[in-house]
Protein backbone atom coordinates (compact mmCIF):
# COMPACT_ATOMS: atom_id res chain seq x y z
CA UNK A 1 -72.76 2.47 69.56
CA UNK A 2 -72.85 -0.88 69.83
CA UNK A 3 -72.19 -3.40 67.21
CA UNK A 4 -73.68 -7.19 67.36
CA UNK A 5 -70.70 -9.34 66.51
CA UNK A 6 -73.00 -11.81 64.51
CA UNK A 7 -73.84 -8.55 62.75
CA UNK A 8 -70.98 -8.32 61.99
CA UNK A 9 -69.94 -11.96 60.62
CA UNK A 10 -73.29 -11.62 58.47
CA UNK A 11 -71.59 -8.76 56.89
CA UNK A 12 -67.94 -10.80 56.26
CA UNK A 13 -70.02 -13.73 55.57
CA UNK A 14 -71.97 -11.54 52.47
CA UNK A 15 -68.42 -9.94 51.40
CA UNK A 16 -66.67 -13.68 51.26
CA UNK A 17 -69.73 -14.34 48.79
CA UNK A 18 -69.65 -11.42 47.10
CA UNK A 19 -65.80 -11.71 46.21
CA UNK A 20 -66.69 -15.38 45.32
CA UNK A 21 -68.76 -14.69 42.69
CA UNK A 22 -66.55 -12.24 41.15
CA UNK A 23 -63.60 -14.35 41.72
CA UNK A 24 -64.95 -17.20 39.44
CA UNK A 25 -66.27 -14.76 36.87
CA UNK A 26 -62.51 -13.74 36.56
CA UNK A 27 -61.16 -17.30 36.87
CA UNK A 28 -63.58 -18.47 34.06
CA UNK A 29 -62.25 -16.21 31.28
CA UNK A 30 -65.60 -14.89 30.45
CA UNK A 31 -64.25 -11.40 31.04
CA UNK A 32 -65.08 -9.79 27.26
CA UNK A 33 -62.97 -6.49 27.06
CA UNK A 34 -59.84 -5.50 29.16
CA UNK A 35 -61.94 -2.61 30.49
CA UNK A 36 -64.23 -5.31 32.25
CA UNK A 37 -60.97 -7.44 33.33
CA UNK A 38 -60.04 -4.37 35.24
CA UNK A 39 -63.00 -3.42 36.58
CA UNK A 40 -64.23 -6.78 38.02
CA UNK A 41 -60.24 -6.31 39.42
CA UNK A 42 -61.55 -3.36 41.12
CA UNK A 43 -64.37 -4.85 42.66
CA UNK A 44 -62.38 -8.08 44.20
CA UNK A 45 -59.81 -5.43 45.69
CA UNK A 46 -62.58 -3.03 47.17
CA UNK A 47 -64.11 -6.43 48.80
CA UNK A 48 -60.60 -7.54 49.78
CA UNK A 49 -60.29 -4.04 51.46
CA UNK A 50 -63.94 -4.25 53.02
CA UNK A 51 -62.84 -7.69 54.62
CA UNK A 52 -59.79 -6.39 55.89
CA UNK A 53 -61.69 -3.67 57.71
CA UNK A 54 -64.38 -5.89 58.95
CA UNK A 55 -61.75 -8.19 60.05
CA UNK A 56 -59.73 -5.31 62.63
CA UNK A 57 -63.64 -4.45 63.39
CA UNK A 58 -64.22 -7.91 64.74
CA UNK A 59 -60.43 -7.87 66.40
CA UNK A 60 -61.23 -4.81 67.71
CA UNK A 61 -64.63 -5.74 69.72
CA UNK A 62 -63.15 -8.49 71.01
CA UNK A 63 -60.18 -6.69 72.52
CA UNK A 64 -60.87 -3.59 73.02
CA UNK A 65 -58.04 -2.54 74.57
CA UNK A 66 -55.54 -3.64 71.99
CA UNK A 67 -54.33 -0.63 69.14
């Protein structure tokens, strides 16, 4: 399979936004309930993870060679 490496930077680009938007929601202290504090924590560390993955991807296709 092969994977379009501006494919792939729209995807990281979306994620960066993504986490942005939760980020500030966080930062603002509009979280209601502690439930929701840790939830929205959830969701910045799954996009956090996402990125890092998408991030080796991109490393990856451009060396293939390198483990």
């Amino acid at each position: 399979m092969e994977l379009d490496t501006e494919a792939l930077a729209f995807l990281q680009s979306k994620v960066h936004t993504e986490r942005a938007v939760f980020v500030d929601f966080l930062s603002s202290g509009r979280v209601p309930t502690y439930d929701e504090y840790r939830e929205v924590s959830g969701v910045i560390r799954g996009l956090n993870i996402v990125d890092s993955i998408l991030t080796d991807l991109a490393n990856k296709l451009r060396d293939p060679d390198d483990e």
